[in-house]
Structures are given as C-alpha cells and as structure tokens.
PDB file of N, CA and C in Angstrom:
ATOM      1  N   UNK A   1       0.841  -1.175   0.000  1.00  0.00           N
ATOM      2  CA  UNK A   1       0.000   0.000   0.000  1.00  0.00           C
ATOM      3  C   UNK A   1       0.887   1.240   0.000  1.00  0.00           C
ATOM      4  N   UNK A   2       0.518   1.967  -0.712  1.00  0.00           N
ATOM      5  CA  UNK A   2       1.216   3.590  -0.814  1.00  0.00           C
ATOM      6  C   UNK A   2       1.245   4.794   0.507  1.00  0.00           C
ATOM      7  N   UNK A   3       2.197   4.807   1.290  1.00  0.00           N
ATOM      8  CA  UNK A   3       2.106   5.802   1.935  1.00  0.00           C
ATOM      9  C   UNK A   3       2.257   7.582   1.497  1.00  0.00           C
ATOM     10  N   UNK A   4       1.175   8.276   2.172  1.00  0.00           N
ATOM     11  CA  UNK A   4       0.798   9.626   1.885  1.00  0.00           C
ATOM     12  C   UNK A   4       2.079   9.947   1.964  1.00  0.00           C
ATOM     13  N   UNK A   5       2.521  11.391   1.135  1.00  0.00           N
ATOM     14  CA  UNK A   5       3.892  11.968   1.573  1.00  0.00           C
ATOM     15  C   UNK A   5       3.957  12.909   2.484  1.00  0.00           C
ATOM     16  N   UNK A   6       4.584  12.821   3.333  1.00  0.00           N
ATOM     17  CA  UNK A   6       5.171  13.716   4.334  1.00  0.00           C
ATOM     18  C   UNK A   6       4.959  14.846   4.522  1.00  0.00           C
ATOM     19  N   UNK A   7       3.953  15.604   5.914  1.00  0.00           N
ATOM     20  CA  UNK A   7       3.597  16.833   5.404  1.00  0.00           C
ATOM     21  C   UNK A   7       4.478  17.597   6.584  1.00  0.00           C
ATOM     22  N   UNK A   8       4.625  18.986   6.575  1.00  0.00           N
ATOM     23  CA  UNK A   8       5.071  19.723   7.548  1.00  0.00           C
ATOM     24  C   UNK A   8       5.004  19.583   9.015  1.00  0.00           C
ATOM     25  N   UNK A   9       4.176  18.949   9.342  1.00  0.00           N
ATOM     26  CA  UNK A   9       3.921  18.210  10.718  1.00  0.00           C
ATOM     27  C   UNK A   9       4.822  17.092  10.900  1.00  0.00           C
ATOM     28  N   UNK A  10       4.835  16.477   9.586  1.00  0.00           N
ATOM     29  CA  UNK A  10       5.919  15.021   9.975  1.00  0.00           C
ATOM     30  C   UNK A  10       6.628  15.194   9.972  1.00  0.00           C
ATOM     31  N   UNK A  11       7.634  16.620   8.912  1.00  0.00           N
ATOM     32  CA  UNK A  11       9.007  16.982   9.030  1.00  0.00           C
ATOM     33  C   UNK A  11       8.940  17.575  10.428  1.00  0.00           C
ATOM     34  N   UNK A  12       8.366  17.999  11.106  1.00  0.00           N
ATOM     35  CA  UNK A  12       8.322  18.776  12.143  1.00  0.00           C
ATOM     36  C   UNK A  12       8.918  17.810  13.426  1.00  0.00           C
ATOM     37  N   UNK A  13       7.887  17.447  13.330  1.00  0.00           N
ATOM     38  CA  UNK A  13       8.395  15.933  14.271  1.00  0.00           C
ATOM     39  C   UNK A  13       9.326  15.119  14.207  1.00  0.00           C
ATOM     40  N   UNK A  14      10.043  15.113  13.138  1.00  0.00           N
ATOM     41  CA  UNK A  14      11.126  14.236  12.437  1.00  0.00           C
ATOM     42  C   UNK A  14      11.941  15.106  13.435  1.00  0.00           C
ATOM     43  N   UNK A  15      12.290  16.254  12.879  1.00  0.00           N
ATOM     44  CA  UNK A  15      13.142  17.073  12.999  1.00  0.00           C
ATOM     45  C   UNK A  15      13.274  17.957  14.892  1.00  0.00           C
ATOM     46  N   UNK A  16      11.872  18.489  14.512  1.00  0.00           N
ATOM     47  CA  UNK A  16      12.212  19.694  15.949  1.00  0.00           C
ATOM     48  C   UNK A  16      12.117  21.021  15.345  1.00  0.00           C
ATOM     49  N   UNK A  17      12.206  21.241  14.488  1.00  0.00           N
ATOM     50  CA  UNK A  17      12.810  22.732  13.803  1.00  0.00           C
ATOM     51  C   UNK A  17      11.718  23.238  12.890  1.00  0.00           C
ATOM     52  N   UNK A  18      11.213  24.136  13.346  1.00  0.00           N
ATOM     53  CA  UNK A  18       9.973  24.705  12.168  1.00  0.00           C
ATOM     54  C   UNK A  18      10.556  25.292  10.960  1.00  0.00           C
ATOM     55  N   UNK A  19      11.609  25.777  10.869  1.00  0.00           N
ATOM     56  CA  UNK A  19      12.175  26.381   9.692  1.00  0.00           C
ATOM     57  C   UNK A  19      13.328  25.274   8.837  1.00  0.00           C
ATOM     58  N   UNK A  20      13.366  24.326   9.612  1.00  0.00           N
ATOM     59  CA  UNK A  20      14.167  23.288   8.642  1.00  0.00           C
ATOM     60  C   UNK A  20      12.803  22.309   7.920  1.00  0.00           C
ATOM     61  N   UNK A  21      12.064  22.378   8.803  1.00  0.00           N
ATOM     62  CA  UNK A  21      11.016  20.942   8.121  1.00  0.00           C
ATOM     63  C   UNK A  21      10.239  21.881   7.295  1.00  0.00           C
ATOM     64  N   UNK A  22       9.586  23.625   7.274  1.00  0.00           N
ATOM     65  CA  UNK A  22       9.414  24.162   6.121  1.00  0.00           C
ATOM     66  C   UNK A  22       9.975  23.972   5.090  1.00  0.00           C
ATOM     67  N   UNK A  23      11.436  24.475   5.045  1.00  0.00           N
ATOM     68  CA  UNK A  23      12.132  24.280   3.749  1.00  0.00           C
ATOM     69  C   UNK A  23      11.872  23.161   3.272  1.00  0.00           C
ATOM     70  N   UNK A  24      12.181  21.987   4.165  1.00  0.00           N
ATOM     71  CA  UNK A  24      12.446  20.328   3.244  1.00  0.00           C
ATOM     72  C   UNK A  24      10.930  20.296   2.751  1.00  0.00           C
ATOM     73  N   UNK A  25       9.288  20.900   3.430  1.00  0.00           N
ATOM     74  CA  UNK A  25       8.529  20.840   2.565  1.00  0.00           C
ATOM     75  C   UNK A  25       8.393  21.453   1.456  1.00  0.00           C
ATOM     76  N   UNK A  26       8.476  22.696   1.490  1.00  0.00           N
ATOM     77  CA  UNK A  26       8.453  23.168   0.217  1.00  0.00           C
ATOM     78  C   UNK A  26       9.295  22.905  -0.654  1.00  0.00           C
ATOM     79  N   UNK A  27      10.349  22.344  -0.251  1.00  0.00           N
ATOM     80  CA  UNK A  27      11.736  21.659  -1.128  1.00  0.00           C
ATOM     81  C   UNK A  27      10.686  20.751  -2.318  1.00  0.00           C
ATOM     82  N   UNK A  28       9.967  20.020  -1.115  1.00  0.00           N
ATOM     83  CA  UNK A  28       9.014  18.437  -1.909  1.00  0.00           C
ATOM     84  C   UNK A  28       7.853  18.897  -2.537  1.00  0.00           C
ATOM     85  N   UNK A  29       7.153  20.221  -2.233  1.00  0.00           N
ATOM     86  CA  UNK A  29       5.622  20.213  -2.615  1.00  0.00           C
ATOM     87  C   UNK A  29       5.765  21.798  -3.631  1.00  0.00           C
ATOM     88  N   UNK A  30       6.770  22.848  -3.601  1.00  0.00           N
ATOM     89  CA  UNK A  30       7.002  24.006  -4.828  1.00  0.00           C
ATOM     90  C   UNK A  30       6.366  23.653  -6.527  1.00  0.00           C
ATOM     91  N   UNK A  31       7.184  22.632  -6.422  1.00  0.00           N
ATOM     92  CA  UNK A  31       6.782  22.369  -7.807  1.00  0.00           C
ATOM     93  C   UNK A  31       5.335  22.120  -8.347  1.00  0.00           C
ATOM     94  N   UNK A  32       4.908  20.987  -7.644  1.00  0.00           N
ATOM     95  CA  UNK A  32       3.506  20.775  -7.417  1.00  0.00           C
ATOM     96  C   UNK A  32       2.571  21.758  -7.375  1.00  0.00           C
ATOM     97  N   UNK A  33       2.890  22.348  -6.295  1.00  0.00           N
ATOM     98  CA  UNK A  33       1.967  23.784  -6.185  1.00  0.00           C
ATOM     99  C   UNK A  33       2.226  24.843  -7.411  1.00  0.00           C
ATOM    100  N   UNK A  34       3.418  24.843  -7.941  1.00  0.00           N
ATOM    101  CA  UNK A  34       3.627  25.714  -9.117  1.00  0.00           C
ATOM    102  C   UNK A  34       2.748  25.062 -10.600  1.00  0.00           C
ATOM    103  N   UNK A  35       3.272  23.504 -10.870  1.00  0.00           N
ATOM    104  CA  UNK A  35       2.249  23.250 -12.187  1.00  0.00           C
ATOM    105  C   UNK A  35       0.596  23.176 -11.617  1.00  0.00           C
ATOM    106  N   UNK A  36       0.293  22.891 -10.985  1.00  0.00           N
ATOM    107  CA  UNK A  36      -1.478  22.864 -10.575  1.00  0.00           C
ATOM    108  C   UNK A  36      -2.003  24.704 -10.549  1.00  0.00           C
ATOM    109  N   UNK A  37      -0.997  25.143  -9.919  1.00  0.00           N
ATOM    110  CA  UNK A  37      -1.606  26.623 -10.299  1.00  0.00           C
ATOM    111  C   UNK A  37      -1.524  26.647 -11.952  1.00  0.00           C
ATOM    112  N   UNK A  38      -0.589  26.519 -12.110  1.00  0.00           N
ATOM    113  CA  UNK A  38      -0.479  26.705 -13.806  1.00  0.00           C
ATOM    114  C   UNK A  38      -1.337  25.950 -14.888  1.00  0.00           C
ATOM    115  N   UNK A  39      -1.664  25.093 -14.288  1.00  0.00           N
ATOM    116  CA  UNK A  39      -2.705  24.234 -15.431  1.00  0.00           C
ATOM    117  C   UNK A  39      -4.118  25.075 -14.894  1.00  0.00           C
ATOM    118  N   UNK A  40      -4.449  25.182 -13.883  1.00  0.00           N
ATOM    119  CA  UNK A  40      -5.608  25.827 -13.254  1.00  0.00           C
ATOM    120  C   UNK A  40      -6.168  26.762 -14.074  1.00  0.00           C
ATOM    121  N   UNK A  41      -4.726  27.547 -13.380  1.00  0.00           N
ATOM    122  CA  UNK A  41      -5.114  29.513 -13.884  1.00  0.00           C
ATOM    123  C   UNK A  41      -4.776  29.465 -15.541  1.00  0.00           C
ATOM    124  N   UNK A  42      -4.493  28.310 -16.649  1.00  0.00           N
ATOM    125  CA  UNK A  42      -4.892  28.731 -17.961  1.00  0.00           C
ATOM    126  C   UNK A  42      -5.956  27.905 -18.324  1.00  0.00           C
ATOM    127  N   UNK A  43      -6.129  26.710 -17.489  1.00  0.00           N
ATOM    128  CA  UNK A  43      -7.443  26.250 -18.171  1.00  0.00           C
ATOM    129  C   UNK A  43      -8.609  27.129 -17.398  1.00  0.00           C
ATOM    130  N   UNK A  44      -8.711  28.060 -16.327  1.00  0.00           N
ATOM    131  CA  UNK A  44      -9.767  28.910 -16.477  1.00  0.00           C
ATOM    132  C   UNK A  44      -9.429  29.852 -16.993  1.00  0.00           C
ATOM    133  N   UNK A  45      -8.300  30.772 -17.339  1.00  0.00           N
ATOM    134  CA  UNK A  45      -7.953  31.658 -17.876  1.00  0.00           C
ATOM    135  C   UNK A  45      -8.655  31.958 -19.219  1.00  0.00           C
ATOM    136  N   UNK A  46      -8.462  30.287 -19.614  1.00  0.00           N
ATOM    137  CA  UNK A  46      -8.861  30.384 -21.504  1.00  0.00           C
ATOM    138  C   UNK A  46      -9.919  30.757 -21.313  1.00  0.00           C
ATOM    139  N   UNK A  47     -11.416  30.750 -20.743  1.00  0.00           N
ATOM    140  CA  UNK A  47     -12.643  31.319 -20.820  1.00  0.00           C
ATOM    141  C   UNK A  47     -12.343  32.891 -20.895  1.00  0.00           C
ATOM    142  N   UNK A  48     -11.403  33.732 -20.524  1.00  0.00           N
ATOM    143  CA  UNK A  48     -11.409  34.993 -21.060  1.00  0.00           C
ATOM    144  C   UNK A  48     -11.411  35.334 -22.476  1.00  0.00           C
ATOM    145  N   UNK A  49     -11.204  34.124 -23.457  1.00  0.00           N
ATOM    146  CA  UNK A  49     -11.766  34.047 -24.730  1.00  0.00           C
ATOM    147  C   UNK A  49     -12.842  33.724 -25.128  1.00  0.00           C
ATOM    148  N   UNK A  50     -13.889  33.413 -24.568  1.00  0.00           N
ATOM    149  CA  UNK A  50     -15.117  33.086 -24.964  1.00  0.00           C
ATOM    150  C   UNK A  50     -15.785  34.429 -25.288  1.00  0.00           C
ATOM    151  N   UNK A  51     -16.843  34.200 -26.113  1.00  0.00           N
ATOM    152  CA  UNK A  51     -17.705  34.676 -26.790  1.00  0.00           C
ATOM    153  C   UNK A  51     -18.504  35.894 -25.697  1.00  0.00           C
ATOM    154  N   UNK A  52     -19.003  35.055 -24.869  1.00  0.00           N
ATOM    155  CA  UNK A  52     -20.069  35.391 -24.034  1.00  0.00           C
ATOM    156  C   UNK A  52     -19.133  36.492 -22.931  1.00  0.00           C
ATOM    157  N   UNK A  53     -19.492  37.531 -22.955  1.00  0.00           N
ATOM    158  CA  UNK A  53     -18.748  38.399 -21.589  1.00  0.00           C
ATOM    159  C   UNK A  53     -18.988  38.007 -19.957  1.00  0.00           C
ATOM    160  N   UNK A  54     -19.845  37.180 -20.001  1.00  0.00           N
ATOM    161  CA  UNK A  54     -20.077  36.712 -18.222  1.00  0.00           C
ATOM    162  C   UNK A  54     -19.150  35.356 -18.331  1.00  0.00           C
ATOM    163  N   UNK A  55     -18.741  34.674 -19.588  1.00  0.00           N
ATOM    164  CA  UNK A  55     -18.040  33.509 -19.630  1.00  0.00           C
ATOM    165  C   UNK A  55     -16.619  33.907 -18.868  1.00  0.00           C
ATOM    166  N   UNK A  56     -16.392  35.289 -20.139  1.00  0.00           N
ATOM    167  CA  UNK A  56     -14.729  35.777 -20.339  1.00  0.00           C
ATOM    168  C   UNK A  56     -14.363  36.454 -18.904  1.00  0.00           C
ATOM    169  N   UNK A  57     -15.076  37.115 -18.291  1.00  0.00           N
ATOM    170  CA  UNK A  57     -14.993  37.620 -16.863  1.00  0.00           C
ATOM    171  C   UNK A  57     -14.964  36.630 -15.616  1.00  0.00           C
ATOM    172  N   UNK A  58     -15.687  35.286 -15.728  1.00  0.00           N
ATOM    173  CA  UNK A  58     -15.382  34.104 -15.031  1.00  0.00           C
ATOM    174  C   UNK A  58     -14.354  33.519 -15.144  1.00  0.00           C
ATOM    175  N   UNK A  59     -13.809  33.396 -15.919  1.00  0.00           N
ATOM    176  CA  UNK A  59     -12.791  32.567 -16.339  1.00  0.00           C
ATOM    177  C   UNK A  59     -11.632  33.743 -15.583  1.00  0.00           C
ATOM    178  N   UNK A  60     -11.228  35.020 -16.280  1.00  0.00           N
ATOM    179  CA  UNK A  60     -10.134  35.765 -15.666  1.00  0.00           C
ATOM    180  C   UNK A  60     -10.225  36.049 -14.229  1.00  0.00           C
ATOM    181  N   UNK A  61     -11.548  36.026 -13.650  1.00  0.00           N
ATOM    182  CA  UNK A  61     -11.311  35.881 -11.786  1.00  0.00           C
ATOM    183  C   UNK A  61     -11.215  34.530 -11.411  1.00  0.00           C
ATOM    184  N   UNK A  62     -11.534  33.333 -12.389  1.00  0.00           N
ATOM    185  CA  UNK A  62     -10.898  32.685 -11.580  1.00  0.00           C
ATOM    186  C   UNK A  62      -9.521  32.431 -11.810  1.00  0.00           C
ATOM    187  N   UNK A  63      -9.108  32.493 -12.605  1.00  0.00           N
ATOM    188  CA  UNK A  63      -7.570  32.982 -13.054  1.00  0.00           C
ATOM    189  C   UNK A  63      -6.536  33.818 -12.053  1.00  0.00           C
ATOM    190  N   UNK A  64      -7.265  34.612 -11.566  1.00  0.00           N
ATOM    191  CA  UNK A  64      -6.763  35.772 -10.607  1.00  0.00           C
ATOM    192  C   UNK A  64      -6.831  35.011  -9.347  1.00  0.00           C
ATOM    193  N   UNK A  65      -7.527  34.772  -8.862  1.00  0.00           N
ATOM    194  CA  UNK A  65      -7.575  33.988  -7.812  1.00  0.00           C
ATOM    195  C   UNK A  65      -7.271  33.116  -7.381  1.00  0.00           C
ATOM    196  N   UNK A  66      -7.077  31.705  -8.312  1.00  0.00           N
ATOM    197  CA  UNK A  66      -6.360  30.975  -8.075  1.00  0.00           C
ATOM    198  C   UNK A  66      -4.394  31.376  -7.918  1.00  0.00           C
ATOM    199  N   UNK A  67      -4.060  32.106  -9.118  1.00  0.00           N
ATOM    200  CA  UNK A  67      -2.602  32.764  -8.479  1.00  0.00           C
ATOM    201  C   UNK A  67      -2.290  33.246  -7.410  1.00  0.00           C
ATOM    202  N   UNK A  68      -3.273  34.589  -6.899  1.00  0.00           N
ATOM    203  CA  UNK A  68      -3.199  34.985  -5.649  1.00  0.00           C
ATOM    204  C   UNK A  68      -3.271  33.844  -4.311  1.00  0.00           C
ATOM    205  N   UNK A  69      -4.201  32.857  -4.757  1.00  0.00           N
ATOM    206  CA  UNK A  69      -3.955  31.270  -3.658  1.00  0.00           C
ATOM    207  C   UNK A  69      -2.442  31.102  -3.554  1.00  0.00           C
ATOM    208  N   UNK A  70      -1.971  30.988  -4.936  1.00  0.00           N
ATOM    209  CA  UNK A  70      -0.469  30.186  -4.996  1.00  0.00           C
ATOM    210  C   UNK A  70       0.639  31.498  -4.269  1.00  0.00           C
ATOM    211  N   UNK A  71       0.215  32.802  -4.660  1.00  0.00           N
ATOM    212  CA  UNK A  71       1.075  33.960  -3.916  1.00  0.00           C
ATOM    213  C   UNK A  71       1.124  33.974  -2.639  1.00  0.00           C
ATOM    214  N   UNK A  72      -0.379  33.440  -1.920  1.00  0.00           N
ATOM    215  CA  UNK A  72      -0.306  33.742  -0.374  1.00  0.00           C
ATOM    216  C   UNK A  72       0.199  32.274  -0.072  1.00  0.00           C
ATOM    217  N   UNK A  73      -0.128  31.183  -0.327  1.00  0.00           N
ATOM    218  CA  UNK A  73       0.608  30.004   0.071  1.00  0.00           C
ATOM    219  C   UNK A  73       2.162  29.989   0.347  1.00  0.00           C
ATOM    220  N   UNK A  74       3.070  30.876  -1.125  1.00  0.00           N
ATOM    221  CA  UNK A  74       4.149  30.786  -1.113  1.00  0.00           C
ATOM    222  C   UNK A  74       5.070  31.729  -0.297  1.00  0.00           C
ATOM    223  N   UNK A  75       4.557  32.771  -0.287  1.00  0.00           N
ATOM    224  CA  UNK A  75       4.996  33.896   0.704  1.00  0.00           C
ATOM    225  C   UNK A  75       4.097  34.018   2.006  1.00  0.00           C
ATOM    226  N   UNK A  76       2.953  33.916   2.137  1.00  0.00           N
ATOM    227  CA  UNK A  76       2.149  34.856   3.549  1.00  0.00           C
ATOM    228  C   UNK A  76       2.170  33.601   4.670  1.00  0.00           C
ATOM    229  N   UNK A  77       1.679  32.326   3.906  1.00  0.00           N
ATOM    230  CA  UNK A  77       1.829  30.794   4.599  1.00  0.00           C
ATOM    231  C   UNK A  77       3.177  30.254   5.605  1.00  0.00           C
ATOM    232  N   UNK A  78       4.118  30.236   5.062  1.00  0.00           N
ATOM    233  CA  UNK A  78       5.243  29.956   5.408  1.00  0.00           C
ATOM    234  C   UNK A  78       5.434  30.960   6.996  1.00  0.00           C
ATOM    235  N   UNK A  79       5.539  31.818   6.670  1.00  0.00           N
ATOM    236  CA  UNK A  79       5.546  33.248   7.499  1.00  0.00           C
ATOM    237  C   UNK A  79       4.607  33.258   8.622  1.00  0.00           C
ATOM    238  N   UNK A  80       3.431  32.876   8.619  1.00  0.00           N
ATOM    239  CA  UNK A  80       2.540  32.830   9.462  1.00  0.00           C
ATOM    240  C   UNK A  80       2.810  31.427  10.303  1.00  0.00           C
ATOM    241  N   UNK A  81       3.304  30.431  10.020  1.00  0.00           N
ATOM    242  CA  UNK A  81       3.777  29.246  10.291  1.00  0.00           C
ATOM    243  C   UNK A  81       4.833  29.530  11.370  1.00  0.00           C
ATOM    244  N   UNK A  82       5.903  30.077  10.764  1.00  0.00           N
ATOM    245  CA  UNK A  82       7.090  29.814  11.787  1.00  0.00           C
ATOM    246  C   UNK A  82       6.469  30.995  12.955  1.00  0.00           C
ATOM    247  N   UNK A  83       5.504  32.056  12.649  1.00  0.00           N
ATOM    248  CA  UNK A  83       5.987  32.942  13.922  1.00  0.00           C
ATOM    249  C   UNK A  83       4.562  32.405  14.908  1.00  0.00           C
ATOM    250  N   UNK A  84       3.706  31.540  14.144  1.00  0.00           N
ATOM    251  CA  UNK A  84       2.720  30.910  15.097  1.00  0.00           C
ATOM    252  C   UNK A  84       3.772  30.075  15.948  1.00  0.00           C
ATOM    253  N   UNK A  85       4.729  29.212  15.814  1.00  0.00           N
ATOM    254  CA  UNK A  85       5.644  28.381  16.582  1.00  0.00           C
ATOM    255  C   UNK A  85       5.992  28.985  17.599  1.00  0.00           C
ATOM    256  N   UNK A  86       6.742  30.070  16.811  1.00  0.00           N
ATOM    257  CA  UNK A  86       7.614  30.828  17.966  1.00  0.00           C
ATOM    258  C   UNK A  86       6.925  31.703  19.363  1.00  0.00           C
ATOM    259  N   UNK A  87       5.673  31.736  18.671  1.00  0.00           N
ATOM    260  CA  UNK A  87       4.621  32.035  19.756  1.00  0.00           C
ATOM    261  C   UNK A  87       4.094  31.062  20.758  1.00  0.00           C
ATOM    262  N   UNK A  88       4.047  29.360  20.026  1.00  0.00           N
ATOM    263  CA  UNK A  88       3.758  28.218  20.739  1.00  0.00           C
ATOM    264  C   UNK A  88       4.902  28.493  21.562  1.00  0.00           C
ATOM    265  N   UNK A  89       5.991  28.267  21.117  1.00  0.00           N
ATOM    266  CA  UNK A  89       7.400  28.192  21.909  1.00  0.00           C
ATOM    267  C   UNK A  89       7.513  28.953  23.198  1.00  0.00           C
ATOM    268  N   UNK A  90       7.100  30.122  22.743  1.00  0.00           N
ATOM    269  CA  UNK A  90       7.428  31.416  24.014  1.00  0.00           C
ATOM    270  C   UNK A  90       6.236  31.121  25.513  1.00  0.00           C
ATOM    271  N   UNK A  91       5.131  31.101  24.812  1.00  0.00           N
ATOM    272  CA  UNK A  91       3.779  30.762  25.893  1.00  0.00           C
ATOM    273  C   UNK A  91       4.665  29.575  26.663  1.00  0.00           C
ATOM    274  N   UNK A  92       4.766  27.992  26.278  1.00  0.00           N
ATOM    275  CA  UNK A  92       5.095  27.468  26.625  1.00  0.00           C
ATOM    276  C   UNK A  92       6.316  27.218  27.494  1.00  0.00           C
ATOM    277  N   UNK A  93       7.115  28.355  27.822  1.00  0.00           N
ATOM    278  CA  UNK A  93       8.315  28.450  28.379  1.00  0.00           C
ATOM    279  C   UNK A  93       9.693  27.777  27.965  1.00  0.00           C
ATOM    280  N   UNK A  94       9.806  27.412  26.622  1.00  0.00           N
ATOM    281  CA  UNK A  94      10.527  26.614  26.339  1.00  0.00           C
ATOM    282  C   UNK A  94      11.474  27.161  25.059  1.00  0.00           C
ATOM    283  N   UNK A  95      12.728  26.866  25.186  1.00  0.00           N
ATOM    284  CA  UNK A  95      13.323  28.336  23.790  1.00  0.00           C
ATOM    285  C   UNK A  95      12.956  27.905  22.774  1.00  0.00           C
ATOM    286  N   UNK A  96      12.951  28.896  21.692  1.00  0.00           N
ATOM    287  CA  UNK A  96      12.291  28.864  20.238  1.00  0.00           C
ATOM    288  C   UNK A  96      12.886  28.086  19.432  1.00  0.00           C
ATOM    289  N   UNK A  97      12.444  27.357  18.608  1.00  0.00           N
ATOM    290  CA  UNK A  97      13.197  26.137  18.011  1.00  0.00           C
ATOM    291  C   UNK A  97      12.881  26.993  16.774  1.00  0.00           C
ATOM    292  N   UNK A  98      12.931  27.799  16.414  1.00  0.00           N
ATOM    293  CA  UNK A  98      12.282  28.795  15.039  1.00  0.00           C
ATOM    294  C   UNK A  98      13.728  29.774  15.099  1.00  0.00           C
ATOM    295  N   UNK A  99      14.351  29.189  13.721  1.00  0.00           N
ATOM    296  CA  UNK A  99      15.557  30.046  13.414  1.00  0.00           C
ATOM    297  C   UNK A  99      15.669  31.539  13.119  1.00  0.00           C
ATOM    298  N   UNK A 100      16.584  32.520  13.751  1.00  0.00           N
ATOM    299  CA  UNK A 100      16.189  34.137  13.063  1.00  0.00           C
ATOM    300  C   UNK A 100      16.253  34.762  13.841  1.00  0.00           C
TER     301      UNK A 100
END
C-alpha cells in the first residue's frame, strides 16, 4: 500500500525545527503547487476568450484567484507558520526552536 507523503507536521516531528522541516517541505511540494496553479489559472484563464462576456470575466477571476492562492501560500503561509511556533514556543516556556 502507498504511503501519503510527508507533510510539515511530519518533518516537524522528524526534525524539531519549524524552519528546517518548512524548507524540506516546500523543497518536496514548490513544484507541485507551481504546475497545478499553472494548469488551473490557464485552463480557467482560456474562458477569457469566450464569446459570451459573463463567460470571459469568469474565467479571468478565476484565473486571478487561483494565483493569488499560490502567492499567499508561497509567501504569507510559510511566514505565518514559523511565527505561530515561535509564539507556541514562548507561551510554553521553552526556547524557540524557530531560526532568526
């Protein structure tokens, strides 16, 4: 049977380190997240060629939107991650395992 791949929680646990088991995820899942946005945002994109103007306007927000998903995932996600830790870390009395 196929085991699921490894998500940020398991590197987490592997490891200890919120900013090492980030990287090694996004090391494994960038790409992924880069072609699925990309097949996404042009196969709805292409409806900004249709005929119909409520088609062509559906298609380019969802176009827009799905990128902006992949923008906040890749930058705002990560970011919100390590300093939620370092906040677990601090409450908890225990030093920050969050590099920086």
């Amino acid at each position: 049977m196929l085991e699921p791949p490894p998500s940020a929680v398991d590197e987490f646990n592997g490891t200890g380190d919120a900013y090492e088991s980030m990287v090694i995820t996004f090391a494994g899942t960038g790409g992924a997240l880069l072609g699925s946005m990309l097949t996404t945002s042009l196969g709805t994109g292409a409806l900004a060629l249709a005929i119909t103007p409520v088609l062509g306007d559906f298609g380019l927000l969802m176009a827009l939107s799905v990128l902006y998903s992949f923008v906040f995932t890749i930058l705002a996600l990560p970011s919100a991650v390590l300093l939620w830790e370092r906040y677990h870390e601090a409450r908890s009395g225990g030093g920050s395992s969050v590099a920086g």
